[in-house]
PDB file of N, CA and C in Angstrom:
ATOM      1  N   UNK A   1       0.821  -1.198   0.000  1.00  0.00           N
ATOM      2  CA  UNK A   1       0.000   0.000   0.000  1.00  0.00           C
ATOM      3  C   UNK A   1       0.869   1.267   0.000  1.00  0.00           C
ATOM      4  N   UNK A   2       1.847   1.277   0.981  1.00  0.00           N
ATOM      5  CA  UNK A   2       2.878   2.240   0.843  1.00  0.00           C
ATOM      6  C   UNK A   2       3.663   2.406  -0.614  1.00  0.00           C
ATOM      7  N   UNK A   3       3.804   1.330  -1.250  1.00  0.00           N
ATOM      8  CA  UNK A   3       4.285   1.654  -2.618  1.00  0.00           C
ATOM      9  C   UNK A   3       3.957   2.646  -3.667  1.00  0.00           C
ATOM     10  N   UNK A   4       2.497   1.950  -3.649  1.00  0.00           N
ATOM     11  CA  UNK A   4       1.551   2.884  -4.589  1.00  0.00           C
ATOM     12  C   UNK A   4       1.216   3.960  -4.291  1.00  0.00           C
ATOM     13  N   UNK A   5       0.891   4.443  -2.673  1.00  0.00           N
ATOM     14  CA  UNK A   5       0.977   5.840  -2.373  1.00  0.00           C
ATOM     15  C   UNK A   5       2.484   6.569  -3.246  1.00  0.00           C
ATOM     16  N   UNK A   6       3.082   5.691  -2.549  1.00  0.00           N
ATOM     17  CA  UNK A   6       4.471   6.663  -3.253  1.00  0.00           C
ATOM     18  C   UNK A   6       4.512   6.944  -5.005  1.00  0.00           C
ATOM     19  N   UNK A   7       4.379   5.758  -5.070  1.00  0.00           N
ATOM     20  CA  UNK A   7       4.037   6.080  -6.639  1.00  0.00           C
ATOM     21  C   UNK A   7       3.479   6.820  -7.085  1.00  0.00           C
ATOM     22  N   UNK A   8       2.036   7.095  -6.880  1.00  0.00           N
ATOM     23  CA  UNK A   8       0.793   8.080  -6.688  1.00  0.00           C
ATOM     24  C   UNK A   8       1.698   9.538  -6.830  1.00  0.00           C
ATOM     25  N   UNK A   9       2.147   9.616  -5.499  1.00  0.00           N
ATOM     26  CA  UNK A   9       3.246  10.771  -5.087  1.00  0.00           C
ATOM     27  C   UNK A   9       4.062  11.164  -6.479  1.00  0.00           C
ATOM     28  N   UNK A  10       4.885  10.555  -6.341  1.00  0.00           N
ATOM     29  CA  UNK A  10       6.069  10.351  -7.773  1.00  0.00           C
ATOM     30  C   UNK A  10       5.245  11.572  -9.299  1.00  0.00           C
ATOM     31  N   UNK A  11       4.549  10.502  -9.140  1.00  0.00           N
ATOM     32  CA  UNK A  11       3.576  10.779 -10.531  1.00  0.00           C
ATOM     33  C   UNK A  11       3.135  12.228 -10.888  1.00  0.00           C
ATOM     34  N   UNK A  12       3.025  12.834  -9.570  1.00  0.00           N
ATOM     35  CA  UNK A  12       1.941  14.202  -8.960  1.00  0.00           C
ATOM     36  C   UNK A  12       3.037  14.367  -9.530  1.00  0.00           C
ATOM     37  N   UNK A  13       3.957  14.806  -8.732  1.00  0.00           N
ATOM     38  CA  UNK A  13       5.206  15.349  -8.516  1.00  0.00           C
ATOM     39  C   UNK A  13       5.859  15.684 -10.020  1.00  0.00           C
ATOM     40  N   UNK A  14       6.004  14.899 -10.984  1.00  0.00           N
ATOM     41  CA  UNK A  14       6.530  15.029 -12.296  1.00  0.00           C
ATOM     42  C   UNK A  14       5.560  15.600 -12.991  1.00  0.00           C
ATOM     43  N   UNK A  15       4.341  15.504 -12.489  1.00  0.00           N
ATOM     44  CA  UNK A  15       3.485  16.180 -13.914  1.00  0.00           C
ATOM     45  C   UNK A  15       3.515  17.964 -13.522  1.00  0.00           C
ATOM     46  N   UNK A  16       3.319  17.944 -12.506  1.00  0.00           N
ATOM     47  CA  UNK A  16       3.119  19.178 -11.927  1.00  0.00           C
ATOM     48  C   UNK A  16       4.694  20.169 -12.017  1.00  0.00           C
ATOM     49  N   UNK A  17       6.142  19.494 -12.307  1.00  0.00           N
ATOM     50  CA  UNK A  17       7.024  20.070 -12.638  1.00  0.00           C
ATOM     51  C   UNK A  17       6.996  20.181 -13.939  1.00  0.00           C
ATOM     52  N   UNK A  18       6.668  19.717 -14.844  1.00  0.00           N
ATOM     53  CA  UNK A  18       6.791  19.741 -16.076  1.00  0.00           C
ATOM     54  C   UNK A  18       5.418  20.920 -16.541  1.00  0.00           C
ATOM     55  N   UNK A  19       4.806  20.892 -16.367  1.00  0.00           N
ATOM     56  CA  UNK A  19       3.400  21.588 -16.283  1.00  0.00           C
ATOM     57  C   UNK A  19       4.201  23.207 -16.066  1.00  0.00           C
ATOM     58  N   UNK A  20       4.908  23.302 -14.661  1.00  0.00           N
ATOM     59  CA  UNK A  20       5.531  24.554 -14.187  1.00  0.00           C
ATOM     60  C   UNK A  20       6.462  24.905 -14.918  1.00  0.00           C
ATOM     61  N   UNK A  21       7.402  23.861 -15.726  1.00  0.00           N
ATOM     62  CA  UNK A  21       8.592  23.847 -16.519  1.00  0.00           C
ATOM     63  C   UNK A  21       7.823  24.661 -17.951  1.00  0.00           C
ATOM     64  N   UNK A  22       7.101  24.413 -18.572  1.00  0.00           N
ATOM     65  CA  UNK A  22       6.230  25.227 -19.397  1.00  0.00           C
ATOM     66  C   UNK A  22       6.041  26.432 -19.955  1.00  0.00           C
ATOM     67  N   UNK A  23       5.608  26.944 -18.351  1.00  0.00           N
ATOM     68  CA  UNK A  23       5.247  28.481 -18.068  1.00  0.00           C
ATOM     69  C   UNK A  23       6.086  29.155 -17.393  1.00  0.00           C
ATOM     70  N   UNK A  24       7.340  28.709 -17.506  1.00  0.00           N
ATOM     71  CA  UNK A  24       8.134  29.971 -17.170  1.00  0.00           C
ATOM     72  C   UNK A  24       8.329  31.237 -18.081  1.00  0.00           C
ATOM     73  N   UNK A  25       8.170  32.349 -17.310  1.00  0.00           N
ATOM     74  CA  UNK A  25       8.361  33.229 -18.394  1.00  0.00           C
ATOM     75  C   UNK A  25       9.225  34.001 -18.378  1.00  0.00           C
ATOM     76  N   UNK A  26       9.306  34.739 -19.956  1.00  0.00           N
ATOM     77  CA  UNK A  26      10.494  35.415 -20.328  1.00  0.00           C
ATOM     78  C   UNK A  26      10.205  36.587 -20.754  1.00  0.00           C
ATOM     79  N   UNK A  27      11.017  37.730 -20.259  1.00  0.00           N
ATOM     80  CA  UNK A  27      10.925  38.636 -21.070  1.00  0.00           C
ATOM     81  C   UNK A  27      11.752  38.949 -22.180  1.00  0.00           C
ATOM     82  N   UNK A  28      11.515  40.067 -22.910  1.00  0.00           N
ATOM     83  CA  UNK A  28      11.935  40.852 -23.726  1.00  0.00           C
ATOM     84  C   UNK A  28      11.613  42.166 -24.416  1.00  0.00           C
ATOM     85  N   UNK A  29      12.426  42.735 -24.959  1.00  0.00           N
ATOM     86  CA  UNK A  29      12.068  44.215 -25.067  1.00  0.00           C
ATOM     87  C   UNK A  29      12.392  44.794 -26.980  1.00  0.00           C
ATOM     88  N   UNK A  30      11.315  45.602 -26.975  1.00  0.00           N
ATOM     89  CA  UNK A  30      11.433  45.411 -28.725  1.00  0.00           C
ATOM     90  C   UNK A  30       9.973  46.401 -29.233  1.00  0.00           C
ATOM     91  N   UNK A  31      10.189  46.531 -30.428  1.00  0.00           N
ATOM     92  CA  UNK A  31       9.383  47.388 -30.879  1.00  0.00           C
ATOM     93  C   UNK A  31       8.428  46.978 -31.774  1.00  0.00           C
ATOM     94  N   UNK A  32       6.781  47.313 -31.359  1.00  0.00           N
ATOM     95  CA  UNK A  32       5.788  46.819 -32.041  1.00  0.00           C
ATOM     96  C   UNK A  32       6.092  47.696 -33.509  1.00  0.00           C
ATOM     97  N   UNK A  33       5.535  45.830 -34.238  1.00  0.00           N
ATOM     98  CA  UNK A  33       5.513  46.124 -35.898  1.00  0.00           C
ATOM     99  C   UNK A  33       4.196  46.072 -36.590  1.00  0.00           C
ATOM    100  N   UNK A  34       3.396  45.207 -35.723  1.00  0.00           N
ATOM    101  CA  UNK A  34       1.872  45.230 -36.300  1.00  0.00           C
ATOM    102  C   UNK A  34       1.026  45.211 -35.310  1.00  0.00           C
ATOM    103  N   UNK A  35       0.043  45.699 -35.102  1.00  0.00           N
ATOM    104  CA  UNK A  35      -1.080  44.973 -34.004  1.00  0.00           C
ATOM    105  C   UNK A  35      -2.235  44.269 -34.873  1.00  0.00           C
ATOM    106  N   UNK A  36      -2.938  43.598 -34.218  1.00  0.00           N
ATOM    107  CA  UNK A  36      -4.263  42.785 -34.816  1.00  0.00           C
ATOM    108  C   UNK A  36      -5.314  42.625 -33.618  1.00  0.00           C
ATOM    109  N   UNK A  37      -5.853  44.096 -33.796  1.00  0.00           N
ATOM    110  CA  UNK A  37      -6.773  44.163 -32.538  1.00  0.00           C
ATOM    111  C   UNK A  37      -8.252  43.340 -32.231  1.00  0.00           C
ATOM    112  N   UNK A  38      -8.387  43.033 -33.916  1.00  0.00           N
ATOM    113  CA  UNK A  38      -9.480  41.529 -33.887  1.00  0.00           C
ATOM    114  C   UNK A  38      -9.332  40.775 -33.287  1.00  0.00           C
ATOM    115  N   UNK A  39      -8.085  39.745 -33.016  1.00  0.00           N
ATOM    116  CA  UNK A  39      -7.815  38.694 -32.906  1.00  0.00           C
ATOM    117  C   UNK A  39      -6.969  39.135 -31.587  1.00  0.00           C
ATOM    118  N   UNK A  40      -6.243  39.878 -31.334  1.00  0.00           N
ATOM    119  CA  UNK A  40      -5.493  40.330 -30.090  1.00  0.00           C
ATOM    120  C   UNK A  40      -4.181  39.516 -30.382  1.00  0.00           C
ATOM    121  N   UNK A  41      -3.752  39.847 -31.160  1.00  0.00           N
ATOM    122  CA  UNK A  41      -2.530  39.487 -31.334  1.00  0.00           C
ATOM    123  C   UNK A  41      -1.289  40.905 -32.001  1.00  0.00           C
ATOM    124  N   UNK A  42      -0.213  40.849 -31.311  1.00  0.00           N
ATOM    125  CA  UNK A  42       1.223  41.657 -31.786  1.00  0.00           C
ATOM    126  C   UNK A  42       2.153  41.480 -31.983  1.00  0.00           C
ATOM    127  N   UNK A  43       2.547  41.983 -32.918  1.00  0.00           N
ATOM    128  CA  UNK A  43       3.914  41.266 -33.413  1.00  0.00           C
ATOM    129  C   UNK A  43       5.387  42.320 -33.458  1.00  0.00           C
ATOM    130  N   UNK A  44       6.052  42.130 -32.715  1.00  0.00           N
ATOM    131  CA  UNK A  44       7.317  42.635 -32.203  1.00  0.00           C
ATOM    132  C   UNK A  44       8.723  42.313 -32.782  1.00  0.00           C
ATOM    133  N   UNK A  45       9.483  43.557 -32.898  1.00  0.00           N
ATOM    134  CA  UNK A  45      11.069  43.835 -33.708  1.00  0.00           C
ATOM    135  C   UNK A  45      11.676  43.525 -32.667  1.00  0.00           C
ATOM    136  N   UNK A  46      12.524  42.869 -32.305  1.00  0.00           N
ATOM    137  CA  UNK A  46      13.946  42.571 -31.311  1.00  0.00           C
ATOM    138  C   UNK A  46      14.982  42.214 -31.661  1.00  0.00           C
ATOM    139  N   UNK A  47      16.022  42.955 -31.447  1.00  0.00           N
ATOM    140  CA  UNK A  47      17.770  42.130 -31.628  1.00  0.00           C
ATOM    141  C   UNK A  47      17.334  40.788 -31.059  1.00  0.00           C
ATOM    142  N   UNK A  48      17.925  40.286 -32.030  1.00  0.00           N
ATOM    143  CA  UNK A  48      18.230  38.565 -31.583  1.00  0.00           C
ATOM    144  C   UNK A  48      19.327  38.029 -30.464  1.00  0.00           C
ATOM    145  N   UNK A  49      19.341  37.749 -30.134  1.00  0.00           N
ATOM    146  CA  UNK A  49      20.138  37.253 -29.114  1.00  0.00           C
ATOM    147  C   UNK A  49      21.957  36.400 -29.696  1.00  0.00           C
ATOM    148  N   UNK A  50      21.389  35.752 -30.788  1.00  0.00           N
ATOM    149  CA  UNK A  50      22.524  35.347 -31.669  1.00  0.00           C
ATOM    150  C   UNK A  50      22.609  35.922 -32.857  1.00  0.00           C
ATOM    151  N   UNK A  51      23.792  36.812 -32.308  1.00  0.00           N
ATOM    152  CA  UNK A  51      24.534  37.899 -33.366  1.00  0.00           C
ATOM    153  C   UNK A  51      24.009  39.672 -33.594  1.00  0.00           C
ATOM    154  N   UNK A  52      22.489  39.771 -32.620  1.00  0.00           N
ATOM    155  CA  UNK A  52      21.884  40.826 -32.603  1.00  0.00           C
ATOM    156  C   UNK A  52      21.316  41.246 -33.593  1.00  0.00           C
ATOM    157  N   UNK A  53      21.328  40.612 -34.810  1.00  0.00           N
ATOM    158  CA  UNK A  53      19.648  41.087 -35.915  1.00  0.00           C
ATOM    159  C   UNK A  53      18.639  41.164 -35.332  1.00  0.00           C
ATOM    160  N   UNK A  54      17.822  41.737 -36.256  1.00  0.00           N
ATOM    161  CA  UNK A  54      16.404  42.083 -35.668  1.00  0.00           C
ATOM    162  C   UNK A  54      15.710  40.990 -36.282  1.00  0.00           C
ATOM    163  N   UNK A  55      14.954  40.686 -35.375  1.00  0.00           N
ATOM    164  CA  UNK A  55      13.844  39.727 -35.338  1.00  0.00           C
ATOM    165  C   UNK A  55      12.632  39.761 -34.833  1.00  0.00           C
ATOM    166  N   UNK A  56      11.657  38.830 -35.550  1.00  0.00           N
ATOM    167  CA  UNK A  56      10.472  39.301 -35.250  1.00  0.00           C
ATOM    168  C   UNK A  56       9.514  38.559 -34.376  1.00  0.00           C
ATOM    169  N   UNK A  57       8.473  37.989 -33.668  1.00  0.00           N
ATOM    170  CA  UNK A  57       7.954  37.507 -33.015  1.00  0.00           C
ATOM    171  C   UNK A  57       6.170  37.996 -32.602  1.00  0.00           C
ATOM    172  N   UNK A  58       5.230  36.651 -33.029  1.00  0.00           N
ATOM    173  CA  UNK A  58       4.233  37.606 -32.687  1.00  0.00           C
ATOM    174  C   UNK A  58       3.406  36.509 -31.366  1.00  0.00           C
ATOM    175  N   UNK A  59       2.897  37.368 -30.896  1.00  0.00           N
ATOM    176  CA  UNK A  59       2.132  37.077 -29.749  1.00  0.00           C
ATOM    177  C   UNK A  59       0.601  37.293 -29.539  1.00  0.00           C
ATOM    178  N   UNK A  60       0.076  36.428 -28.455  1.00  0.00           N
ATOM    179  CA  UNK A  60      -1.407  36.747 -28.456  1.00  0.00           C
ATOM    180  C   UNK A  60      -1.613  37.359 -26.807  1.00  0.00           C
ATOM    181  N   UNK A  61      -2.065  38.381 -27.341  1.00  0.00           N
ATOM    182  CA  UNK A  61      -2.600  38.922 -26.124  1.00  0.00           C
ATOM    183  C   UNK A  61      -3.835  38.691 -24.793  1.00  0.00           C
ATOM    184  N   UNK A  62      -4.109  38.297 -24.329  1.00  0.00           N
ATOM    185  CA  UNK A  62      -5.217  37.729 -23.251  1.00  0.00           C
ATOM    186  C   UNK A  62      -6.117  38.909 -22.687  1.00  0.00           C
ATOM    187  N   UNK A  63      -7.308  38.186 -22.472  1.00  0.00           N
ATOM    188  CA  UNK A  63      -7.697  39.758 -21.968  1.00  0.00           C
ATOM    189  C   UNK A  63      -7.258  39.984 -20.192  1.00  0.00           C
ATOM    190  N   UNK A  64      -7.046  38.874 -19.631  1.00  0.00           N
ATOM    191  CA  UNK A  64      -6.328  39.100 -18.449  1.00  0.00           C
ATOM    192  C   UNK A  64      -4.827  39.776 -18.507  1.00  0.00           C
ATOM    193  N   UNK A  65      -4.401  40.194 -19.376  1.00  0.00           N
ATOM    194  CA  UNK A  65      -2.837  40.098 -19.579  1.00  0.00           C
ATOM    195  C   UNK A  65      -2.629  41.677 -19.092  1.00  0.00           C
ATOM    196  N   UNK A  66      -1.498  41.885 -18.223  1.00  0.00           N
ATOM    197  CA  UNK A  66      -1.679  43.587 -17.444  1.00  0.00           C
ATOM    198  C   UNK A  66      -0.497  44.431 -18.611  1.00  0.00           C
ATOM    199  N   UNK A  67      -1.188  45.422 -19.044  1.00  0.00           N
ATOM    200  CA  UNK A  67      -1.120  46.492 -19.696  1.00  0.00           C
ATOM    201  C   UNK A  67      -0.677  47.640 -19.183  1.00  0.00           C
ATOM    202  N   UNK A  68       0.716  48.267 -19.092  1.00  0.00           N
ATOM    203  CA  UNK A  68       1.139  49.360 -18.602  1.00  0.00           C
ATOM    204  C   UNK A  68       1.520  50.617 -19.132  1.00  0.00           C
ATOM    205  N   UNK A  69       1.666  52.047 -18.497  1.00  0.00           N
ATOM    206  CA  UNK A  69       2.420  52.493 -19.174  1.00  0.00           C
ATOM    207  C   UNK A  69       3.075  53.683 -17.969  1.00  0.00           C
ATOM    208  N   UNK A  70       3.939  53.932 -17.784  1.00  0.00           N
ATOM    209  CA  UNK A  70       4.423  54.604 -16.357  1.00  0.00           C
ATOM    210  C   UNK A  70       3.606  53.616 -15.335  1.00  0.00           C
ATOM    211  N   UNK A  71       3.103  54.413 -14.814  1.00  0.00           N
ATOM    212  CA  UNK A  71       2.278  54.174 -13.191  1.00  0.00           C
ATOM    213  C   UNK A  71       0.700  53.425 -13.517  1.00  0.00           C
ATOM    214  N   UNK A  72       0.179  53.704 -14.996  1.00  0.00           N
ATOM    215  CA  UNK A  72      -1.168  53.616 -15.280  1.00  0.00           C
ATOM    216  C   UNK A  72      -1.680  52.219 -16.033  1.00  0.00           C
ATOM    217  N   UNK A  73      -2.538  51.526 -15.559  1.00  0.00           N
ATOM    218  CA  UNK A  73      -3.042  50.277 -16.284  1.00  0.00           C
ATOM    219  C   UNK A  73      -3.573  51.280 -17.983  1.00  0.00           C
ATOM    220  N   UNK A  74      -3.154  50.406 -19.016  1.00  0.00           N
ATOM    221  CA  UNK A  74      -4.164  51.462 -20.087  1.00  0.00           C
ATOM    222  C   UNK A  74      -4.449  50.065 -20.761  1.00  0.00           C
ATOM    223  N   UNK A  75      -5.585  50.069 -21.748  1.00  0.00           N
ATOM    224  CA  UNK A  75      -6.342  49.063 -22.649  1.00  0.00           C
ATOM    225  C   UNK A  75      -5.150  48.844 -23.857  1.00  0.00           C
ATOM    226  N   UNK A  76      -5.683  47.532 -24.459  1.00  0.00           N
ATOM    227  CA  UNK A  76      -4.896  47.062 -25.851  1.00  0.00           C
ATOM    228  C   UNK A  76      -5.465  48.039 -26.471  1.00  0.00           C
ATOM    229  N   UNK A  77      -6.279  48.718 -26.595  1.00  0.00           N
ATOM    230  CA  UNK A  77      -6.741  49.762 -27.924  1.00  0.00           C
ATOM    231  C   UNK A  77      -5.810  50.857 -27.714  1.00  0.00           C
ATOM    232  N   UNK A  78      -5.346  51.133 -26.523  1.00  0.00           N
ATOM    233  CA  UNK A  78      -4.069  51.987 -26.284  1.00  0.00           C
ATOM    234  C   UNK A  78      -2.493  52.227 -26.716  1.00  0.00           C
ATOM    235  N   UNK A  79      -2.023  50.860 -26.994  1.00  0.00           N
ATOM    236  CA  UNK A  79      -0.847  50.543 -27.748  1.00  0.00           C
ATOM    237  C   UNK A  79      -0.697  51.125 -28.889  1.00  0.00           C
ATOM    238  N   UNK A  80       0.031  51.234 -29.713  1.00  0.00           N
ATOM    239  CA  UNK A  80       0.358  51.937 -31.113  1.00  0.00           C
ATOM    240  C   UNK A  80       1.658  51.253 -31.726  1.00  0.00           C
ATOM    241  N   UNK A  81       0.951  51.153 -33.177  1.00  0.00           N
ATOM    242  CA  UNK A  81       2.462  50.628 -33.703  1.00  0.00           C
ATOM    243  C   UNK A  81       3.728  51.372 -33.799  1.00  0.00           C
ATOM    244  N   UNK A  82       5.174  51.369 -33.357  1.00  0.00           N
ATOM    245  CA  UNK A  82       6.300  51.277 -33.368  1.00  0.00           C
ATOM    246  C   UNK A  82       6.303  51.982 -31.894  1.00  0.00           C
ATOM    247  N   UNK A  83       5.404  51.456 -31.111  1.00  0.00           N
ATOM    248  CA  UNK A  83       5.956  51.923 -29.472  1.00  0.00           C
ATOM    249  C   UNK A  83       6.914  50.851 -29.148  1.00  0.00           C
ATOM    250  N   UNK A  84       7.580  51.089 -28.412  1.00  0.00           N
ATOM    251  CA  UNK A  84       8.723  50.784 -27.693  1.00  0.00           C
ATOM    252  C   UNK A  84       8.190  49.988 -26.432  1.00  0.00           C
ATOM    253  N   UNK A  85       8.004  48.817 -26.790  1.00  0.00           N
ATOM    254  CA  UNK A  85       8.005  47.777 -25.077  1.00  0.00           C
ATOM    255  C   UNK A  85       8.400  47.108 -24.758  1.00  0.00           C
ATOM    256  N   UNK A  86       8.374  46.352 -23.204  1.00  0.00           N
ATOM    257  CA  UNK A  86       8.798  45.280 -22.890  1.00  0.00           C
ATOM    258  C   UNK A  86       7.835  44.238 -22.563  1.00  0.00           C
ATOM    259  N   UNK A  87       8.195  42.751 -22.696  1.00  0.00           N
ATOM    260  CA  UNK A  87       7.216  41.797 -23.118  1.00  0.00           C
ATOM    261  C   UNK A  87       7.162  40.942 -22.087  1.00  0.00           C
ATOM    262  N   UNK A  88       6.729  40.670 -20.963  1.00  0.00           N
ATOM    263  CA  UNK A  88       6.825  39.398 -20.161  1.00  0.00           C
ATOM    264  C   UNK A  88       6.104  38.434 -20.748  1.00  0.00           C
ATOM    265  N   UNK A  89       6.474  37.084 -21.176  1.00  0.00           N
ATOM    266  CA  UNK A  89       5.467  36.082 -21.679  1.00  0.00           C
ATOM    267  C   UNK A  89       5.645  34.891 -21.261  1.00  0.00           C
ATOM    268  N   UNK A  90       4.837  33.944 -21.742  1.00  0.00           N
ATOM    269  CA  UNK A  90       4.780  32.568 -21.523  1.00  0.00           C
ATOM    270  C   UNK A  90       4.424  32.090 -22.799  1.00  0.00           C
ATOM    271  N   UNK A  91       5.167  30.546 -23.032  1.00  0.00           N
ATOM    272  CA  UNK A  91       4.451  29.305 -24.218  1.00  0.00           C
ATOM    273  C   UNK A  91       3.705  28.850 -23.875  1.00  0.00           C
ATOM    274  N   UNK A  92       1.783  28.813 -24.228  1.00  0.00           N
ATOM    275  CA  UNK A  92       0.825  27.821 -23.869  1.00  0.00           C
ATOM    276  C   UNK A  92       1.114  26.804 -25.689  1.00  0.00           C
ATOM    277  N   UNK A  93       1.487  25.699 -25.257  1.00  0.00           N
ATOM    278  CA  UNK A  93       2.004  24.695 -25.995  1.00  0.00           C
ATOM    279  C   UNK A  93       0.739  24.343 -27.467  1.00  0.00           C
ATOM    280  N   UNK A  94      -0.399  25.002 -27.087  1.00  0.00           N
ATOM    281  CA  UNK A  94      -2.113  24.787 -27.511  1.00  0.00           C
ATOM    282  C   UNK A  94      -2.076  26.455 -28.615  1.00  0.00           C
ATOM    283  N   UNK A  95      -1.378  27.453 -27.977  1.00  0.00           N
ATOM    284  CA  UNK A  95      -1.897  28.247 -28.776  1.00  0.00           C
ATOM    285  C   UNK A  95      -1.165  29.535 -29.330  1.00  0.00           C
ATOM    286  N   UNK A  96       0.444  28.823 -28.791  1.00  0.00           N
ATOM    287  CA  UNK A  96       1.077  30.095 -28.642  1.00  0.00           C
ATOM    288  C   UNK A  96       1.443  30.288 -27.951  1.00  0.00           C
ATOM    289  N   UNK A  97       2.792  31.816 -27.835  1.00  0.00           N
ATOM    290  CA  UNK A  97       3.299  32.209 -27.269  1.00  0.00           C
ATOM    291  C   UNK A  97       2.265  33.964 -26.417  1.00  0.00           C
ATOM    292  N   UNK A  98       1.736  34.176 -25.010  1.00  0.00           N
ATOM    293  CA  UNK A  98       1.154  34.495 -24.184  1.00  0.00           C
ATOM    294  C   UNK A  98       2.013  35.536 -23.606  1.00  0.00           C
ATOM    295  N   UNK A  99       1.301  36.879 -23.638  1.00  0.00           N
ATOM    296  CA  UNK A  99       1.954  38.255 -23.075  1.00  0.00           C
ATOM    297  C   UNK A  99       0.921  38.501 -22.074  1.00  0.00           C
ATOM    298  N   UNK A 100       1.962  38.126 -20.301  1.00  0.00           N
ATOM    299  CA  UNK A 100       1.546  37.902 -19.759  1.00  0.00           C
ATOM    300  C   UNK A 100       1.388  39.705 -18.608  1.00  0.00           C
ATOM    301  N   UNK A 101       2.344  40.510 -19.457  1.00  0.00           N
ATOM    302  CA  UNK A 101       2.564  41.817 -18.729  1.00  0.00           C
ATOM    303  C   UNK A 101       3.404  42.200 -20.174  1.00  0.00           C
ATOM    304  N   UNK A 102       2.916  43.634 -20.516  1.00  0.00           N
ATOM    305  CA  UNK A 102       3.664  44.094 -21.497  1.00  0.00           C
ATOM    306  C   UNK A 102       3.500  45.881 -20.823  1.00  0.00           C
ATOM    307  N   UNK A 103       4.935  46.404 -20.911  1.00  0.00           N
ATOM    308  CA  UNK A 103       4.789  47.610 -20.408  1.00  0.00           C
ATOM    309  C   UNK A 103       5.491  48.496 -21.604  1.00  0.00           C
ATOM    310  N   UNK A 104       4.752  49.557 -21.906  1.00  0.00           N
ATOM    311  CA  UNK A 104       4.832  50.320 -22.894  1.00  0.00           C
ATOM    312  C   UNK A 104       5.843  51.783 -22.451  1.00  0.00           C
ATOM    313  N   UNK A 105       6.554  51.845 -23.080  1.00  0.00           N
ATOM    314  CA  UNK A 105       7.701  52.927 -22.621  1.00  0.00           C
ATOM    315  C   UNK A 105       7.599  54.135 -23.373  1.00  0.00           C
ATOM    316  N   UNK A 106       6.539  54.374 -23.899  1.00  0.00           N
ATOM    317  CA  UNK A 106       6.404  55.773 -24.812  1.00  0.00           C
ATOM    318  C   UNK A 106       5.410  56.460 -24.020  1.00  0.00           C
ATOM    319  N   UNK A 107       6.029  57.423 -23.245  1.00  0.00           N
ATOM    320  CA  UNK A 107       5.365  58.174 -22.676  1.00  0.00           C
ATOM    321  C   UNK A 107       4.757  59.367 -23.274  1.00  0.00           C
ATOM    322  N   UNK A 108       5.540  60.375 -24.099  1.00  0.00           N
ATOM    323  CA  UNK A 108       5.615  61.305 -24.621  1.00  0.00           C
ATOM    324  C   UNK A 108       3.992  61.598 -25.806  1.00  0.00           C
ATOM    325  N   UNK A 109       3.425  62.613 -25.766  1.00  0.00           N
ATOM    326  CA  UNK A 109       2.094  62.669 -26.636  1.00  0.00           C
ATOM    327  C   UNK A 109       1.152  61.910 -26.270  1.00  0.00           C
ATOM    328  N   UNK A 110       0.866  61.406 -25.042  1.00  0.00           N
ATOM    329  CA  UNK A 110       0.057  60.789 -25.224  1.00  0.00           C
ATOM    330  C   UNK A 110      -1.093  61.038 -23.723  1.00  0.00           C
TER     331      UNK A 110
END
């Protein structure tokens, strides 16, 4: 009986790291190239990491996903193409790559 508890255990234990292994997230920082406010999705310019070209990457936005800009929560209808942000995200393996906090650094005019 003690076996299979443990086993039981074991089992939890690996799915639930791998599950967490997942959703770690990453940021990055880069400049919007398109938005797609239908669908809630943006697609972002960044130096690459190998060799520093620019590269591109697009993402889907959530409607839970927190929206900044200084001090102030503001809406996705707020963003603008070639603002300047940074991207906290996650891979949901189902649908994409997930912007889980994106903070917008263009303060100026707005």
């Amino acid at each position: 009986m003690i076996k299979i508890g443990m086993l039981v255990l074991l089992c939890f234990l690996i799915t639930t790291s791998s599950i967490l292994a997942q959703q770690t997230d990453k940021t990055i920082t880069g400049q919007i190239l398109e938005i797609d406010s239908v669908s809630r999705k943006l697609t972002l310019r960044h130096n690459s990491y190998r060799g520093g070209n620019p590269d591109q990457i697009t993402f889907l936005v959530p409607k839970d996903a927190q929206i900044i800009r200084g001090t102030s929560n503001i809406s996705f209808l707020n963003i603008n193409v070639s603002d300047r942000v940074t991207v906290t995200y996650y891979s949901d393996d189902l649908s994409g790559l997930k912007i889980r906090r994106l903070e917008d650094h263009n303060m100026g005019n707005r």
